[in-house]
PDB file of N, CA and C in Angstrom:
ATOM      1  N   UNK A   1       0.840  -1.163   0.000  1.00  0.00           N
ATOM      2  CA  UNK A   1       0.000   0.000   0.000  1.00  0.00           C
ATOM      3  C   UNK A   1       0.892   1.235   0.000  1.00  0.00           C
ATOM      4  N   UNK A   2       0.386   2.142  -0.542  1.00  0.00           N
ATOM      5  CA  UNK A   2       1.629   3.603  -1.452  1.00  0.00           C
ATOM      6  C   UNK A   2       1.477   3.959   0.251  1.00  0.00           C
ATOM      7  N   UNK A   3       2.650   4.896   0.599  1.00  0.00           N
ATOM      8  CA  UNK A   3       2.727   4.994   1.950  1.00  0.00           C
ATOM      9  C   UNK A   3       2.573   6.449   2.177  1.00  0.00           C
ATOM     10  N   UNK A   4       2.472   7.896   1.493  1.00  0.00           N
ATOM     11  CA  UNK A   4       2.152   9.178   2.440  1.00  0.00           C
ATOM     12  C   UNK A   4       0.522   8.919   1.672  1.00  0.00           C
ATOM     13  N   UNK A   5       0.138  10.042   2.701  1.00  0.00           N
ATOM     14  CA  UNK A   5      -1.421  10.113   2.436  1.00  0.00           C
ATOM     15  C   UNK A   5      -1.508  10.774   1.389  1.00  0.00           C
ATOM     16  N   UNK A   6      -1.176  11.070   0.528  1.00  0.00           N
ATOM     17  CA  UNK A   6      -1.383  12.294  -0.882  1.00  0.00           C
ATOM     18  C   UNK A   6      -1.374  11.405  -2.127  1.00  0.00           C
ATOM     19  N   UNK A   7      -1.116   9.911  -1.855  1.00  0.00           N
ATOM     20  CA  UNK A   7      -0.917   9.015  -2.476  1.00  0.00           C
ATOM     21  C   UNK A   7      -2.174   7.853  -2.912  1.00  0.00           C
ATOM     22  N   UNK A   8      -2.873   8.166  -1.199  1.00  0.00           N
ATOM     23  CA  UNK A   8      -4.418   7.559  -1.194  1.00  0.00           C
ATOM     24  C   UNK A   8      -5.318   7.952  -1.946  1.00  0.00           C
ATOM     25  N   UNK A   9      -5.730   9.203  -2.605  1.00  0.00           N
ATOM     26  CA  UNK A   9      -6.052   9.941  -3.050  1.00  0.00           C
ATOM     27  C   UNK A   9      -5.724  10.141  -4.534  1.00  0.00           C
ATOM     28  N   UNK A  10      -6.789   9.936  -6.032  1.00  0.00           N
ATOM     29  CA  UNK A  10      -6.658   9.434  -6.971  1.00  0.00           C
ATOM     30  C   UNK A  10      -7.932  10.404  -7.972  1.00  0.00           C
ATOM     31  N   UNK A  11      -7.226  11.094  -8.894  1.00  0.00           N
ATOM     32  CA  UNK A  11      -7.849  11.738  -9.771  1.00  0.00           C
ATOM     33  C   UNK A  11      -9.002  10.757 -10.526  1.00  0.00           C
ATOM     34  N   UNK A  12     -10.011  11.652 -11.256  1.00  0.00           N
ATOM     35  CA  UNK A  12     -10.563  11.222 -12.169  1.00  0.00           C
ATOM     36  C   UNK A  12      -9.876  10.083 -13.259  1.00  0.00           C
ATOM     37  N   UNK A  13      -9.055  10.755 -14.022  1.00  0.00           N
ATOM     38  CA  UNK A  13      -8.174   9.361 -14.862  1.00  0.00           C
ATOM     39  C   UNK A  13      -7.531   8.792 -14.006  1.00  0.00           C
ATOM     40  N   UNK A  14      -6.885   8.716 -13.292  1.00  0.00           N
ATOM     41  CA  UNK A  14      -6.049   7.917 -12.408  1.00  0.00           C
ATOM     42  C   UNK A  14      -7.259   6.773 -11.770  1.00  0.00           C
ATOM     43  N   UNK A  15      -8.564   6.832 -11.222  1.00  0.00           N
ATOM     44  CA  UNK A  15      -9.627   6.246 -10.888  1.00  0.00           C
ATOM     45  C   UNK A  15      -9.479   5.255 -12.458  1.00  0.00           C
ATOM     46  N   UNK A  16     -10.008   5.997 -13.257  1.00  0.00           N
ATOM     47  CA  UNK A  16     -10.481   5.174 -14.585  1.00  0.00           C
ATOM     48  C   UNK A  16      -9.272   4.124 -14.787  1.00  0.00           C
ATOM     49  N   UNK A  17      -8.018   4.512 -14.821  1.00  0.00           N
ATOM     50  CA  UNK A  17      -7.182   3.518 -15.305  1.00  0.00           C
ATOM     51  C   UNK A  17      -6.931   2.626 -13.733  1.00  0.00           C
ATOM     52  N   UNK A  18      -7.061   2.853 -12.683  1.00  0.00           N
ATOM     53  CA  UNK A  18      -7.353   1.968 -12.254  1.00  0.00           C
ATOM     54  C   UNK A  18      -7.904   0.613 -12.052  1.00  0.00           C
ATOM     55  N   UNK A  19      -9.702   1.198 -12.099  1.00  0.00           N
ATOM     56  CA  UNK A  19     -10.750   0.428 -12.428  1.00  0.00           C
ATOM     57  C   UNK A  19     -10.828  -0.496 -13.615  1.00  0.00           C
ATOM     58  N   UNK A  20      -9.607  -0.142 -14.847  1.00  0.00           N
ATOM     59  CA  UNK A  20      -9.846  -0.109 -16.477  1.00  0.00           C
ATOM     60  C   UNK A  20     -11.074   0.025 -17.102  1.00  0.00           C
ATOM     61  N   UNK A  21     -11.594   1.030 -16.564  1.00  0.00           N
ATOM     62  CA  UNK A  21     -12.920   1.525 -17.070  1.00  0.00           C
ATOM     63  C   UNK A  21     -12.862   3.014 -17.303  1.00  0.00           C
ATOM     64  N   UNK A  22     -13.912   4.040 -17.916  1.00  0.00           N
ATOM     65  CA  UNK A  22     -13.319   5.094 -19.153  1.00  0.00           C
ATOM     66  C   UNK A  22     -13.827   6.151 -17.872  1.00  0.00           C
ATOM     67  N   UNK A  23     -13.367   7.556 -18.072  1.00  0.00           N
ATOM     68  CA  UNK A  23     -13.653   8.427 -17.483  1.00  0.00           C
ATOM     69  C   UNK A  23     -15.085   8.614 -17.259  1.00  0.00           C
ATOM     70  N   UNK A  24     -15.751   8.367 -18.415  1.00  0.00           N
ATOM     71  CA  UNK A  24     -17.495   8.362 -18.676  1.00  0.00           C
ATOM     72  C   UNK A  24     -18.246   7.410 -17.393  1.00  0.00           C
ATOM     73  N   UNK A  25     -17.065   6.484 -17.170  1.00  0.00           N
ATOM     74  CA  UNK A  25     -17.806   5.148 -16.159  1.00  0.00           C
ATOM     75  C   UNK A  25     -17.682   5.950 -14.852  1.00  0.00           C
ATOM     76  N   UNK A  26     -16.580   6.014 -14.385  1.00  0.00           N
ATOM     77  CA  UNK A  26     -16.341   6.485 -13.294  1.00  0.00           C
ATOM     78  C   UNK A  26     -17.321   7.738 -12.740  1.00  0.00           C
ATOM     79  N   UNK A  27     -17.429   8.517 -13.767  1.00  0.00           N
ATOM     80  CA  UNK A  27     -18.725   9.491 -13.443  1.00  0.00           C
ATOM     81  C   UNK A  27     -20.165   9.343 -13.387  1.00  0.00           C
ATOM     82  N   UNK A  28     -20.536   7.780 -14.496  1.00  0.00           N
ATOM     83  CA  UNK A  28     -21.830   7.017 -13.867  1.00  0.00           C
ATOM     84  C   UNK A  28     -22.051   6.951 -12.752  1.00  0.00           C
ATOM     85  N   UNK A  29     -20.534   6.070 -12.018  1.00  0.00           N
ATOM     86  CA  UNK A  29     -20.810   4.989 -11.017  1.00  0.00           C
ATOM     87  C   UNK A  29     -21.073   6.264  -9.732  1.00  0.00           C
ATOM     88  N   UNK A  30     -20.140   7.278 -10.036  1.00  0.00           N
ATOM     89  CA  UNK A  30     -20.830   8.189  -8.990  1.00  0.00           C
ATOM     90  C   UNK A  30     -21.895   9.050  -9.057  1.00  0.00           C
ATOM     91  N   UNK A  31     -22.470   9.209 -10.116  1.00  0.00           N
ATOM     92  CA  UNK A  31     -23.783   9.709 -10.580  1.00  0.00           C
ATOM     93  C   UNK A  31     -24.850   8.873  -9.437  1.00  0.00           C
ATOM     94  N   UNK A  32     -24.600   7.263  -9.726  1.00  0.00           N
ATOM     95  CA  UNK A  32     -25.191   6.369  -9.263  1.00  0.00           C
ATOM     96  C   UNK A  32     -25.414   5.977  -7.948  1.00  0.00           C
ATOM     97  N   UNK A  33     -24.437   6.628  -7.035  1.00  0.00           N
ATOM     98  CA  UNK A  33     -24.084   6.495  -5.487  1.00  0.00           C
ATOM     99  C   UNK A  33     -23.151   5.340  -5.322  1.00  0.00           C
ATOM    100  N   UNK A  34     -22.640   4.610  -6.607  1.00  0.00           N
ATOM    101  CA  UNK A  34     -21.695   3.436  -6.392  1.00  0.00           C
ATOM    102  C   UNK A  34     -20.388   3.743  -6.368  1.00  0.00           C
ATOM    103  N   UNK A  35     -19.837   4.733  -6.175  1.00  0.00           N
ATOM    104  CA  UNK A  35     -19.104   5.177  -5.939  1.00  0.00           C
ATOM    105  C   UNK A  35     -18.460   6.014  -5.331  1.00  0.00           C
ATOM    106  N   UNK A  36     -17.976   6.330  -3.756  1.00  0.00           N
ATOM    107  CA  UNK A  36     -17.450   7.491  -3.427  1.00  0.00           C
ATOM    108  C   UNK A  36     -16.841   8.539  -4.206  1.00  0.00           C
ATOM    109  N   UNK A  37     -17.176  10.052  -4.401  1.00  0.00           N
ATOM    110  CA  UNK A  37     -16.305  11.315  -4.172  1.00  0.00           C
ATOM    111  C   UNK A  37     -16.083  11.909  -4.040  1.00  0.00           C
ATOM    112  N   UNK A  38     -14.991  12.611  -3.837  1.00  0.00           N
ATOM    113  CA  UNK A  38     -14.755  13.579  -2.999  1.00  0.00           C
ATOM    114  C   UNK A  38     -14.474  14.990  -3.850  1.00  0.00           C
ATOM    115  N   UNK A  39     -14.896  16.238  -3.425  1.00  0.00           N
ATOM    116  CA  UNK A  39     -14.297  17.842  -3.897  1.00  0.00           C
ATOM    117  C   UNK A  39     -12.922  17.854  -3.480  1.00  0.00           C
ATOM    118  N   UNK A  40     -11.794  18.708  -3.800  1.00  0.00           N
ATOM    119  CA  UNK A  40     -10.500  19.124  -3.284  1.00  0.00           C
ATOM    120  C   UNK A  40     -10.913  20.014  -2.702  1.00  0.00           C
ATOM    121  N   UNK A  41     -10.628  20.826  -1.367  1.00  0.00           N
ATOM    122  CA  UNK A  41     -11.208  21.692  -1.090  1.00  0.00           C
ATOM    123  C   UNK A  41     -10.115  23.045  -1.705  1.00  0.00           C
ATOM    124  N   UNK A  42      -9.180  22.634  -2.504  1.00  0.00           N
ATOM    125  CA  UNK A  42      -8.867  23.934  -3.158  1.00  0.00           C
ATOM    126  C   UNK A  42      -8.739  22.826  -4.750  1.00  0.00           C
ATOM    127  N   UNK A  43      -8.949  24.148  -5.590  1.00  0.00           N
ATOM    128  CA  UNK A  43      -8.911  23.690  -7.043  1.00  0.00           C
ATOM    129  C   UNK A  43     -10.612  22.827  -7.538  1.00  0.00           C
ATOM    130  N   UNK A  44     -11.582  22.183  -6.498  1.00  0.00           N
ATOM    131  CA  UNK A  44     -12.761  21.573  -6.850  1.00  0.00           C
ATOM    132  C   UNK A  44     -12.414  20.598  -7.410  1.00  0.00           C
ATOM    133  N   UNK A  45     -10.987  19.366  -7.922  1.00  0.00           N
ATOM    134  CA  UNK A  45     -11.109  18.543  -8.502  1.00  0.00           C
ATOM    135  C   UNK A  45     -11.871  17.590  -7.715  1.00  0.00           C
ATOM    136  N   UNK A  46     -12.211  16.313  -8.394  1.00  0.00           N
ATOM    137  CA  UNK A  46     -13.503  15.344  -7.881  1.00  0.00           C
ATOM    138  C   UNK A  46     -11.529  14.481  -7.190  1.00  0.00           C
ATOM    139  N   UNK A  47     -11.809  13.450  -6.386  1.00  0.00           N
ATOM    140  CA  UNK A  47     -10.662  12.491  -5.773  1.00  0.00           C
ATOM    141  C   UNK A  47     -11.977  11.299  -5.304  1.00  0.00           C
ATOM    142  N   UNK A  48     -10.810  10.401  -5.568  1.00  0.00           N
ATOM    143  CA  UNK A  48     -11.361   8.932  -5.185  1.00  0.00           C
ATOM    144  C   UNK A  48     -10.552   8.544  -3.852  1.00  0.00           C
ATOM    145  N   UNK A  49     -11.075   7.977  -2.948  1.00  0.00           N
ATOM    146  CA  UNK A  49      -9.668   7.207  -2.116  1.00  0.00           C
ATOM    147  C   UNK A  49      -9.409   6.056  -2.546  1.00  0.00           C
ATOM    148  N   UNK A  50      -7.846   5.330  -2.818  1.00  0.00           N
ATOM    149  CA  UNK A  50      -7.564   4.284  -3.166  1.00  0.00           C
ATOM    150  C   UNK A  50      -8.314   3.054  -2.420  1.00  0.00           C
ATOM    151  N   UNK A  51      -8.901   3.074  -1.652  1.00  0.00           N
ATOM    152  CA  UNK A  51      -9.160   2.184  -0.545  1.00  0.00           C
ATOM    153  C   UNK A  51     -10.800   1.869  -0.983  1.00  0.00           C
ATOM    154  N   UNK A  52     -11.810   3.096  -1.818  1.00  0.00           N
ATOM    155  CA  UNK A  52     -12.504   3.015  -1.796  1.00  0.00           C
ATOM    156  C   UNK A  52     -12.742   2.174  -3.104  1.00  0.00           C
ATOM    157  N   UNK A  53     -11.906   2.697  -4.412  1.00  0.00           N
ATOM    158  CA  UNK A  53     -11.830   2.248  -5.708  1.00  0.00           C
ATOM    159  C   UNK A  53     -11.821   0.295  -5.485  1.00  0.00           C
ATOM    160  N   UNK A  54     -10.288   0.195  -4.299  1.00  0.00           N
ATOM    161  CA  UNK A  54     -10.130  -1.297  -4.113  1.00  0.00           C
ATOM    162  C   UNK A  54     -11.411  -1.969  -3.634  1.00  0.00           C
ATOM    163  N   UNK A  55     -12.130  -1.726  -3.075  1.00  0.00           N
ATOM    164  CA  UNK A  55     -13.367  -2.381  -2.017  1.00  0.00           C
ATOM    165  C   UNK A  55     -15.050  -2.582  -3.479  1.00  0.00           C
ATOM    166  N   UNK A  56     -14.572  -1.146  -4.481  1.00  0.00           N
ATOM    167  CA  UNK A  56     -15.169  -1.155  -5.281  1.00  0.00           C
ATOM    168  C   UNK A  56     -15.049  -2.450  -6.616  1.00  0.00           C
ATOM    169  N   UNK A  57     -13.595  -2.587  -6.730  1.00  0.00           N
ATOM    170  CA  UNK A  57     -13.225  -3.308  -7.898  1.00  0.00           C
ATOM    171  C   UNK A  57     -13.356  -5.394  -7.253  1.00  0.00           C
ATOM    172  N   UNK A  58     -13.410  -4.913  -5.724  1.00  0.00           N
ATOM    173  CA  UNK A  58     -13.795  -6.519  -5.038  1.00  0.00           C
ATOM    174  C   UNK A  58     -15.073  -6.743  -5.960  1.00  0.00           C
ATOM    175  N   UNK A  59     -14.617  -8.489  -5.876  1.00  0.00           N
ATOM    176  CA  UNK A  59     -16.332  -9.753  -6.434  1.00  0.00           C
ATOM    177  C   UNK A  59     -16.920  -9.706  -5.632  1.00  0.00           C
ATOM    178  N   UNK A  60     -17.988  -9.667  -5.968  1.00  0.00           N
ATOM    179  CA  UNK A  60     -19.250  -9.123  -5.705  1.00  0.00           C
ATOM    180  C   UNK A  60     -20.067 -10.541  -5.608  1.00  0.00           C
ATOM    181  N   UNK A  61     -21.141 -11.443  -5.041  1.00  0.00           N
ATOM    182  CA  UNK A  61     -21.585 -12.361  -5.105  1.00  0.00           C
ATOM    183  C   UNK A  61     -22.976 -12.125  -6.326  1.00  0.00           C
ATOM    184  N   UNK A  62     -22.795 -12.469  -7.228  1.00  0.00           N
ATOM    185  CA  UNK A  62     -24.621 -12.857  -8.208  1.00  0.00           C
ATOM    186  C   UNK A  62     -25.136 -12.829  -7.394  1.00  0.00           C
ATOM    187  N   UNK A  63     -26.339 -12.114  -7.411  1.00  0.00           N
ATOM    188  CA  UNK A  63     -28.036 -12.378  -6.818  1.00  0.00           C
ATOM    189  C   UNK A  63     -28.584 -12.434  -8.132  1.00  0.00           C
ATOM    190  N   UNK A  64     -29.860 -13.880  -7.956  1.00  0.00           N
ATOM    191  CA  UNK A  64     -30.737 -13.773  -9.346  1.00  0.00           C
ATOM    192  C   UNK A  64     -31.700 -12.577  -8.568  1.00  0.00           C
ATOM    193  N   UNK A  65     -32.293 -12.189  -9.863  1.00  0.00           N
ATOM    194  CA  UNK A  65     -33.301 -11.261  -9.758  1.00  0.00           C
ATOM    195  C   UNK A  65     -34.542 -11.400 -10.790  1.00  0.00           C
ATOM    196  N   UNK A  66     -35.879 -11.184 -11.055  1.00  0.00           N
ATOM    197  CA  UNK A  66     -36.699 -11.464 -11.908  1.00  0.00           C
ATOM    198  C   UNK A  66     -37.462 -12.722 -11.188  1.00  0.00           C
ATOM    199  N   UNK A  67     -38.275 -13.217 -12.982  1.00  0.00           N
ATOM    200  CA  UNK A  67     -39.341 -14.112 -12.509  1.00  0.00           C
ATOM    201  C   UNK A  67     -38.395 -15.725 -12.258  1.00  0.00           C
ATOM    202  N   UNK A  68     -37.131 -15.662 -13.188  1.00  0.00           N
ATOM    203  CA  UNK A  68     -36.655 -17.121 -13.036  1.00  0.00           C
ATOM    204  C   UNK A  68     -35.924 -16.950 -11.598  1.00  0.00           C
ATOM    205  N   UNK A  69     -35.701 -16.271 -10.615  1.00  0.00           N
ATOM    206  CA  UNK A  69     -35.456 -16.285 -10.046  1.00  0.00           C
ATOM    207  C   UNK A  69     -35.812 -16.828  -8.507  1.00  0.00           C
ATOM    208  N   UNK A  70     -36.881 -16.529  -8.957  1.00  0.00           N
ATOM    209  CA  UNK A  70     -38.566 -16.918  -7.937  1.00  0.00           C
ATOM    210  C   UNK A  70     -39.055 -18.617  -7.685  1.00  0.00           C
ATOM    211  N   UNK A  71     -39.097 -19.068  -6.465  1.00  0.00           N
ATOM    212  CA  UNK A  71     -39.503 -20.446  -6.474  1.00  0.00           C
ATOM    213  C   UNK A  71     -40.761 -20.631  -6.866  1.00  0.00           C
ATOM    214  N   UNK A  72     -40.865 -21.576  -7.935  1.00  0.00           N
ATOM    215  CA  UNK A  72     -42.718 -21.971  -8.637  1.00  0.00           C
ATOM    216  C   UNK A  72     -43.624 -21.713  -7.448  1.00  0.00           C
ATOM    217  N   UNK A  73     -44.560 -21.491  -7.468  1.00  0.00           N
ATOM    218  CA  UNK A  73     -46.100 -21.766  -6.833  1.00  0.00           C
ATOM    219  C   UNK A  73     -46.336 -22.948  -6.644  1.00  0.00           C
ATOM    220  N   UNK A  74     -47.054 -22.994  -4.853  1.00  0.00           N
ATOM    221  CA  UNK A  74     -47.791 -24.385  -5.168  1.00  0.00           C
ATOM    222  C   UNK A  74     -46.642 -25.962  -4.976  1.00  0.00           C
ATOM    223  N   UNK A  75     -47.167 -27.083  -5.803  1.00  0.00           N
ATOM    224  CA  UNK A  75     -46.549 -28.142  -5.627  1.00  0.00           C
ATOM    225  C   UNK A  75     -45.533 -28.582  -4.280  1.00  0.00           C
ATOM    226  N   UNK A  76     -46.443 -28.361  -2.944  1.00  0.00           N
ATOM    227  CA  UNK A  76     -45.702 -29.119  -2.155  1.00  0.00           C
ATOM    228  C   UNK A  76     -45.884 -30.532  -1.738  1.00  0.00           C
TER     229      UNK A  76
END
């Protein structure tokens, strides 16, 4: 893990090439609330924390969702 704190802390492209996903994504996923970010409080750039991107880019378990998902009716 990068060791001063100025290091935790990860621009817009720097996020994207992280993730390997495009600048456009990264601004979905926080559009979306799936993503932490943060203002600079000087300059207004958007920052990710490295910690948050990692926890983000973790597997995730499938949930089905829909009708095949659903146990049939009936037949016990």
């Amino acid at each position: 893990m990068p060791g001063s704190p100025l290091e935790q802390w990860l621009t817009v492209d720097q996020a994207a090439e992280y993730l390997g996903v495009t600048r456009r994504a990264i601004h979905k996923y926080v559009q979306l609330g799936k993503l932490p970010a943060f203002k600079a409080p000087v300059g207004g750039r958007t920052l990710f924390r490295r910690a948050d991107l990692a926890d983000f880019r973790a597997p995730r378990p499938i949930v089905p969702r829909g009708p095949a998902a659903r146990p049939p009716d009936g037949g016990a």
